[in-house]
PDB file of N, CA and C in Angstrom:
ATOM      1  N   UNK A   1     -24.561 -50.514 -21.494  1.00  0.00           N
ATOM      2  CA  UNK A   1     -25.001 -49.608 -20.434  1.00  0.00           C
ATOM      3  C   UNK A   1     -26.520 -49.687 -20.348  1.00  0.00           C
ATOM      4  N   UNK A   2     -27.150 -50.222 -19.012  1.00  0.00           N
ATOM      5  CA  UNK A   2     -28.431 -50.213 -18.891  1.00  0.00           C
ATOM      6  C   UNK A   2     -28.989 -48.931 -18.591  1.00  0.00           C
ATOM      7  N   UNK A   3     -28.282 -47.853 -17.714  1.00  0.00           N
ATOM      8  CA  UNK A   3     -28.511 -46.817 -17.377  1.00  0.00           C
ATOM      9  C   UNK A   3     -28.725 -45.903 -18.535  1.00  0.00           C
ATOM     10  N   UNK A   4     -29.713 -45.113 -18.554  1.00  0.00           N
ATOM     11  CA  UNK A   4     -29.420 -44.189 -20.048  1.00  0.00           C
ATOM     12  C   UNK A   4     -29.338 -42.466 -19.244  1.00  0.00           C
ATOM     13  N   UNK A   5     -28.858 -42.330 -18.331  1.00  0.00           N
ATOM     14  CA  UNK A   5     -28.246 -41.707 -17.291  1.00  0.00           C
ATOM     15  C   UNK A   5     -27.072 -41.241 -17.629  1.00  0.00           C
ATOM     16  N   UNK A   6     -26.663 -39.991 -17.649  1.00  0.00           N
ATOM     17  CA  UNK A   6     -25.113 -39.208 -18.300  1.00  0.00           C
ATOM     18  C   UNK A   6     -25.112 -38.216 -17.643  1.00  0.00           C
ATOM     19  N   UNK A   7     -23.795 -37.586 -17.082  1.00  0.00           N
ATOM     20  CA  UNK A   7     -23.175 -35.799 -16.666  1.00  0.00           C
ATOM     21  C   UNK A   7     -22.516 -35.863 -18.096  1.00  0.00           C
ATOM     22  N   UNK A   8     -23.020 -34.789 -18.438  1.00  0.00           N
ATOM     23  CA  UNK A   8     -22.385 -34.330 -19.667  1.00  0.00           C
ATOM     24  C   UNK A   8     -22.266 -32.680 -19.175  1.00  0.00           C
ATOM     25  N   UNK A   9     -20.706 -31.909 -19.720  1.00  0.00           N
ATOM     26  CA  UNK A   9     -20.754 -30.738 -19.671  1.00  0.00           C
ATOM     27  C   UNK A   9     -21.347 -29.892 -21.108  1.00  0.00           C
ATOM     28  N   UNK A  10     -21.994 -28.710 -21.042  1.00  0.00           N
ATOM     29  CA  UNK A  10     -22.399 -27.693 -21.755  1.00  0.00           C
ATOM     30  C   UNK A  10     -21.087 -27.463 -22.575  1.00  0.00           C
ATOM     31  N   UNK A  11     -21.354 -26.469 -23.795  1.00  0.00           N
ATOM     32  CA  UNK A  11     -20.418 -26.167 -24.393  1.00  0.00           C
ATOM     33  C   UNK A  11     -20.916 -24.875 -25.229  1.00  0.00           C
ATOM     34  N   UNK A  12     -19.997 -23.965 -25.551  1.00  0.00           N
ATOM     35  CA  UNK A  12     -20.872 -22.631 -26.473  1.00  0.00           C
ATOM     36  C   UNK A  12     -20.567 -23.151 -27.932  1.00  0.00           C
ATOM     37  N   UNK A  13     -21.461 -22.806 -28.885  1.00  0.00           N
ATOM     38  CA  UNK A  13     -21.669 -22.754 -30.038  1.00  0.00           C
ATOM     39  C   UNK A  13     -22.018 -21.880 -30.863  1.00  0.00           C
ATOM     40  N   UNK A  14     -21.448 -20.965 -31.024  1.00  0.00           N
ATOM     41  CA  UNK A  14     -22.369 -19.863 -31.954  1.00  0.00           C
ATOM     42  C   UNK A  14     -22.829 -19.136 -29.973  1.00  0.00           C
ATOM     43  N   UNK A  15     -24.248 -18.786 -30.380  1.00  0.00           N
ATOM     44  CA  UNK A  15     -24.952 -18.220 -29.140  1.00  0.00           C
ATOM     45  C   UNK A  15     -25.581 -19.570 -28.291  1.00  0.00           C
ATOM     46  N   UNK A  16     -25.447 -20.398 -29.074  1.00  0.00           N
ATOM     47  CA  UNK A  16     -26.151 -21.924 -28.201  1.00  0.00           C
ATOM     48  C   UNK A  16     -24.678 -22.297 -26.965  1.00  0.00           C
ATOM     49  N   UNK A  17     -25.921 -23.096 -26.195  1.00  0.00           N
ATOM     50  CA  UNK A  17     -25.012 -24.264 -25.101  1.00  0.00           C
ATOM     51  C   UNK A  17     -25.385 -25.639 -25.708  1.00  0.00           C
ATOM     52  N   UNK A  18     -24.419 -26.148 -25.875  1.00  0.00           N
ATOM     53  CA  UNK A  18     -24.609 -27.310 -26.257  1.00  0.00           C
ATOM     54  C   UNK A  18     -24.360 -28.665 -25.745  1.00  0.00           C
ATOM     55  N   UNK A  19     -24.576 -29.797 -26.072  1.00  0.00           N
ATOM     56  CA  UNK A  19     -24.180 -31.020 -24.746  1.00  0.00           C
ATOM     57  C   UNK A  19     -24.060 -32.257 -26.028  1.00  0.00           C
ATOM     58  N   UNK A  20     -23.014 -33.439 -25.711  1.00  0.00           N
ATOM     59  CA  UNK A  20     -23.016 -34.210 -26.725  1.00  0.00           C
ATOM     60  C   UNK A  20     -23.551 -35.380 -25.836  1.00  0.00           C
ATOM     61  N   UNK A  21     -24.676 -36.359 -26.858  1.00  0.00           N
ATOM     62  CA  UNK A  21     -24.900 -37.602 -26.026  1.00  0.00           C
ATOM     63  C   UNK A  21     -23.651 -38.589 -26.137  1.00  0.00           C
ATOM     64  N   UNK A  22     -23.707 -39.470 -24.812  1.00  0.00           N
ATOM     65  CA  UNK A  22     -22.213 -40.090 -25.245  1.00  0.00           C
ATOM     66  C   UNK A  22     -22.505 -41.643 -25.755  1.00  0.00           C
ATOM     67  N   UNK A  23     -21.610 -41.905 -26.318  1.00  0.00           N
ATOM     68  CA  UNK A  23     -21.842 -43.188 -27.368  1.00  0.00           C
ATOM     69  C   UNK A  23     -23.013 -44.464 -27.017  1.00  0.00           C
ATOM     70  N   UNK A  24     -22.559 -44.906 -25.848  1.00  0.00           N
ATOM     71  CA  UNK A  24     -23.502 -45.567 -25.199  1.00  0.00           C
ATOM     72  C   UNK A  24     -24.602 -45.679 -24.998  1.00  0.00           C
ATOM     73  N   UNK A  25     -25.736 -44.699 -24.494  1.00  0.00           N
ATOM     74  CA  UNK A  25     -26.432 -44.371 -24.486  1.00  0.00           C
ATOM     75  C   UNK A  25     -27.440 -44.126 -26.354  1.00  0.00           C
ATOM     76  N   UNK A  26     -26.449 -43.777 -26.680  1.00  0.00           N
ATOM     77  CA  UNK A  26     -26.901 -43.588 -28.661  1.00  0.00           C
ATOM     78  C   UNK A  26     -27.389 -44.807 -28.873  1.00  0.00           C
ATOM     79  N   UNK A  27     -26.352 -45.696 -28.676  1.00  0.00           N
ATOM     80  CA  UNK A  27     -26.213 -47.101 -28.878  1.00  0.00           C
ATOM     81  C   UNK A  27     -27.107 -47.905 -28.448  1.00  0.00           C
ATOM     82  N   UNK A  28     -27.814 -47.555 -26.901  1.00  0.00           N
ATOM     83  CA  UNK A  28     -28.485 -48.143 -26.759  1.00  0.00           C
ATOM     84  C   UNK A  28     -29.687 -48.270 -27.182  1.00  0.00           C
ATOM     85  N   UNK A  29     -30.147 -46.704 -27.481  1.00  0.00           N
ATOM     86  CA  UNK A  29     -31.399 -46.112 -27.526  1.00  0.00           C
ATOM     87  C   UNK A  29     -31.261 -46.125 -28.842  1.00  0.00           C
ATOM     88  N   UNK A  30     -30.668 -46.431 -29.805  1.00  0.00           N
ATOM     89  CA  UNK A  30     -30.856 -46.503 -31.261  1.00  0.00           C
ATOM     90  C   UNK A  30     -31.056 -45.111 -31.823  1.00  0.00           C
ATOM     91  N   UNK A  31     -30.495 -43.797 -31.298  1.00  0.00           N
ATOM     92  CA  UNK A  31     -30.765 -42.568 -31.740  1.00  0.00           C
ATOM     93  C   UNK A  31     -30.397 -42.536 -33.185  1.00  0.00           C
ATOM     94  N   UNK A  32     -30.442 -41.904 -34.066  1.00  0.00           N
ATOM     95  CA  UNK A  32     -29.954 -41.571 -35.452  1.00  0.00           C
ATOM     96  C   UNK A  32     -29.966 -39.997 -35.702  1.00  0.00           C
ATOM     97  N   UNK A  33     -29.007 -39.797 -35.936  1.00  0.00           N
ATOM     98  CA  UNK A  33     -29.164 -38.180 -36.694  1.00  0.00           C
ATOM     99  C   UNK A  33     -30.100 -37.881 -37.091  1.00  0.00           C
ATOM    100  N   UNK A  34     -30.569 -36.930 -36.547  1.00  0.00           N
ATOM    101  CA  UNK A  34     -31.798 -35.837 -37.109  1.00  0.00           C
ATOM    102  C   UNK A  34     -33.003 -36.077 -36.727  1.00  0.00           C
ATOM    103  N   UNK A  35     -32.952 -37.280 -35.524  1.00  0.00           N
ATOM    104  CA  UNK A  35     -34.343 -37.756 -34.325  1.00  0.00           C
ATOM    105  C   UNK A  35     -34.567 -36.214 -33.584  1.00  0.00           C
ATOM    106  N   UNK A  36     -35.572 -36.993 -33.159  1.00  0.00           N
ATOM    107  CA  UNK A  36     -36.417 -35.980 -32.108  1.00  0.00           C
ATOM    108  C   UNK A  36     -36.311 -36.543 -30.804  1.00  0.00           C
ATOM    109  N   UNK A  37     -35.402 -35.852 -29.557  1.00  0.00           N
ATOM    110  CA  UNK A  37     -35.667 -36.722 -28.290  1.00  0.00           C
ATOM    111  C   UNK A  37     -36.158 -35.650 -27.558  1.00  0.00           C
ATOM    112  N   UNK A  38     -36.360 -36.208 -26.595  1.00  0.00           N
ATOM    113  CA  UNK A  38     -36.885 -35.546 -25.198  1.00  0.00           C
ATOM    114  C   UNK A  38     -35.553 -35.644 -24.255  1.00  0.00           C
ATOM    115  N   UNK A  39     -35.244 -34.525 -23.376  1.00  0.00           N
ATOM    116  CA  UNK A  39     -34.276 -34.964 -22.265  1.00  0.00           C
ATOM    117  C   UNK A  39     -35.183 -33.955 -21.338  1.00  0.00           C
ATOM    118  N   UNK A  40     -34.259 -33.901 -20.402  1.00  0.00           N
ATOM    119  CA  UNK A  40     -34.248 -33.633 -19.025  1.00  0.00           C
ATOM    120  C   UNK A  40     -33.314 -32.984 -18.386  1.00  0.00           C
ATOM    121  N   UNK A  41     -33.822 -31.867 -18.268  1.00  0.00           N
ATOM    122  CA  UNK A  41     -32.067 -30.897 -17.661  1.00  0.00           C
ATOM    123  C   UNK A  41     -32.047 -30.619 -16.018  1.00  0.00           C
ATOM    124  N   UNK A  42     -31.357 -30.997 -15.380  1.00  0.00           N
ATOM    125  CA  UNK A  42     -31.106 -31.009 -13.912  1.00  0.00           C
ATOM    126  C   UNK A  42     -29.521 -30.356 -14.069  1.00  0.00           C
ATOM    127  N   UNK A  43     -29.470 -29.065 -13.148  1.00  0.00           N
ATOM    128  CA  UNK A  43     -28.875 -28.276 -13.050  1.00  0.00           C
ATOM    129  C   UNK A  43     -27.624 -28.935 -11.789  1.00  0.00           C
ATOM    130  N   UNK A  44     -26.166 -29.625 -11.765  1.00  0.00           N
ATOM    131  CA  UNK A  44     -25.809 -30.039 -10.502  1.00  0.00           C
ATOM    132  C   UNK A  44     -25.127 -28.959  -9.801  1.00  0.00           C
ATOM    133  N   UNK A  45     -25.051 -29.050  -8.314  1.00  0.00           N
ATOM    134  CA  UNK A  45     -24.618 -27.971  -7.899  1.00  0.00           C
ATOM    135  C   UNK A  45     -23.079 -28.513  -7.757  1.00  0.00           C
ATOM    136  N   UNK A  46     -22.303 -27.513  -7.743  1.00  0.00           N
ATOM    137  CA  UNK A  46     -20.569 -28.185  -7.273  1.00  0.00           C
ATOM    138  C   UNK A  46     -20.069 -27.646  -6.602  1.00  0.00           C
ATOM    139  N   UNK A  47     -19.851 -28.922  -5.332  1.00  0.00           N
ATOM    140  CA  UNK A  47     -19.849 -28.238  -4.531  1.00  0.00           C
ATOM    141  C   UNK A  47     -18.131 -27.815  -3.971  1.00  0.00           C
ATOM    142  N   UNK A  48     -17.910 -26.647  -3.907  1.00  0.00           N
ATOM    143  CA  UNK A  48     -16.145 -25.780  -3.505  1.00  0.00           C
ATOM    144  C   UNK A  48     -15.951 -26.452  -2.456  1.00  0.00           C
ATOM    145  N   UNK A  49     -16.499 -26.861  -1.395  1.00  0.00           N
ATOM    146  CA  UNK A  49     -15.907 -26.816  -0.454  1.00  0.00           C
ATOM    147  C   UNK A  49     -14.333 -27.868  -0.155  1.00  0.00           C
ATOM    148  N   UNK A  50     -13.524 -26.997   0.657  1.00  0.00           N
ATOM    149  CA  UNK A  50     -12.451 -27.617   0.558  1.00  0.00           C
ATOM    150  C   UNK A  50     -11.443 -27.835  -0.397  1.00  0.00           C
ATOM    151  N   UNK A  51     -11.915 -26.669  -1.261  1.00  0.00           N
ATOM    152  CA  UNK A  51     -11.380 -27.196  -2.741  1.00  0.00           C
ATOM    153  C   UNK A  51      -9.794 -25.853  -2.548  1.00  0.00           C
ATOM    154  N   UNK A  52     -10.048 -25.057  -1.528  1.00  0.00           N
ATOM    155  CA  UNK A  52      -8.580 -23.975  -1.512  1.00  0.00           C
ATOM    156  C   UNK A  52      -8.360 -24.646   0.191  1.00  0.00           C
ATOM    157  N   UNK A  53      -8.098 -26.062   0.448  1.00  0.00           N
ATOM    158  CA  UNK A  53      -7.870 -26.215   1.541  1.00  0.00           C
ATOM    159  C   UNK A  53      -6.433 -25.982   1.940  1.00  0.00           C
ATOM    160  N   UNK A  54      -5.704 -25.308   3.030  1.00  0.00           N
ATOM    161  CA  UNK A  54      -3.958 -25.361   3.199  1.00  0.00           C
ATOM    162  C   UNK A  54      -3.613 -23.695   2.375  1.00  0.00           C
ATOM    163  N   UNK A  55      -4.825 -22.942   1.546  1.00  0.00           N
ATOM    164  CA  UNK A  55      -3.835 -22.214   1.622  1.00  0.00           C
ATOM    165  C   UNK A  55      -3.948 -20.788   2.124  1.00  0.00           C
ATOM    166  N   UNK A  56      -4.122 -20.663   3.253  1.00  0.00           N
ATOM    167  CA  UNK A  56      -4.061 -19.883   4.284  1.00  0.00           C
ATOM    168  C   UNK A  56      -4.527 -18.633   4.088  1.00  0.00           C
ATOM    169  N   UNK A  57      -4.682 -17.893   4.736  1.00  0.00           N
ATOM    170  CA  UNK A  57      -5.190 -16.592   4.928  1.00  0.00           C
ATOM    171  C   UNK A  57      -4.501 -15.646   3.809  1.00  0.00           C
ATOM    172  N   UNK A  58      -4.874 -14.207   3.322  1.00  0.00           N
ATOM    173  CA  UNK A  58      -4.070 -13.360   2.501  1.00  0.00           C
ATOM    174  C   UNK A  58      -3.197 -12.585   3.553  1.00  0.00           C
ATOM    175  N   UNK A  59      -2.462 -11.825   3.019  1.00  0.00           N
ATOM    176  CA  UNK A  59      -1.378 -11.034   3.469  1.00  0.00           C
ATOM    177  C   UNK A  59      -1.335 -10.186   2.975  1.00  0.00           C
ATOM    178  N   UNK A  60      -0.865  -8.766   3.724  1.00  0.00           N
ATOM    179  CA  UNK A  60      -0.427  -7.762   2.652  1.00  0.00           C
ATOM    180  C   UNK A  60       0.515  -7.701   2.164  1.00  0.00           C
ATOM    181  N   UNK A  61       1.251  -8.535   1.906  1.00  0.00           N
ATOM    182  CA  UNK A  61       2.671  -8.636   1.001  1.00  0.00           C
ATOM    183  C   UNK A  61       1.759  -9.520  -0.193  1.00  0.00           C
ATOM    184  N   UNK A  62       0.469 -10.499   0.212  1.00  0.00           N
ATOM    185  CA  UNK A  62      -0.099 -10.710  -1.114  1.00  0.00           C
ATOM    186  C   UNK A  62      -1.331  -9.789  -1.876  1.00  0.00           C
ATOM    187  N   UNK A  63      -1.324  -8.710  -1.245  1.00  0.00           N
ATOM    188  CA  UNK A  63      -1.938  -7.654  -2.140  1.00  0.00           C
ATOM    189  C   UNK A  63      -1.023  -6.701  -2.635  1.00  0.00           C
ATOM    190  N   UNK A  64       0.602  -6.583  -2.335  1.00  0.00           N
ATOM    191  CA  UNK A  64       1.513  -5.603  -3.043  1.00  0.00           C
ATOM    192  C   UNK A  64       1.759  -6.343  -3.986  1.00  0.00           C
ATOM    193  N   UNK A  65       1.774  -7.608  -4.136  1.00  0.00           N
ATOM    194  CA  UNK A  65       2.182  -8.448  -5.592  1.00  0.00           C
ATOM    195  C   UNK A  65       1.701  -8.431  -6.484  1.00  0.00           C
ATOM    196  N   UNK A  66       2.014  -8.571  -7.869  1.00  0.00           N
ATOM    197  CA  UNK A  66       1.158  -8.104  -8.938  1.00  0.00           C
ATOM    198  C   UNK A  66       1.342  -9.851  -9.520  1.00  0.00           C
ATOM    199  N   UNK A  67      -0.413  -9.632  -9.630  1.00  0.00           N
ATOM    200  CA  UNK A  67      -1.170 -10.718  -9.728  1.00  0.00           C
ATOM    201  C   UNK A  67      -1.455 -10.971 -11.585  1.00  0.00           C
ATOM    202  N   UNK A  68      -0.981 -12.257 -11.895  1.00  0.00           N
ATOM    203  CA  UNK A  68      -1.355 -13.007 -13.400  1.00  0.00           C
ATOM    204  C   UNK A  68      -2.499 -12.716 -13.437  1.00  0.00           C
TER     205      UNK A  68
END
């Protein structure tokens, strides 16, 4: 991998967020346990749209239902 470029998701730890580098990138860059790097955090946005497409409007027969 020439790119040293990754989406990696967050994760909780204790009170930390945490992120794992992925192999490749280690590999390339010769990281070793217990280095010092620098990154770069860019926040992506995601985007919903279309993502509840087809399912239609509510009803009040779907607010008398008791909801999971």
């Amino acid at each position: 991998m020439s790119n040293t470029k990754a989406l990696v998701k967050t994760r909780r730890v204790g009170g930390s967020l945490v992120v794992t580098l992925p192999k490749d990138i280690v590999e390339v860059k010769k990281i070793r346990e217990g280095e010092i790097v620098e990154i770069t955090v860019t926040k992506l946005r995601v985007d919903g749209f279309g993502a509840l497409r087809g399912i239609g409007p509510f009803t009040t027969e779907d607010e008398l239902k008791p909801h999971e």
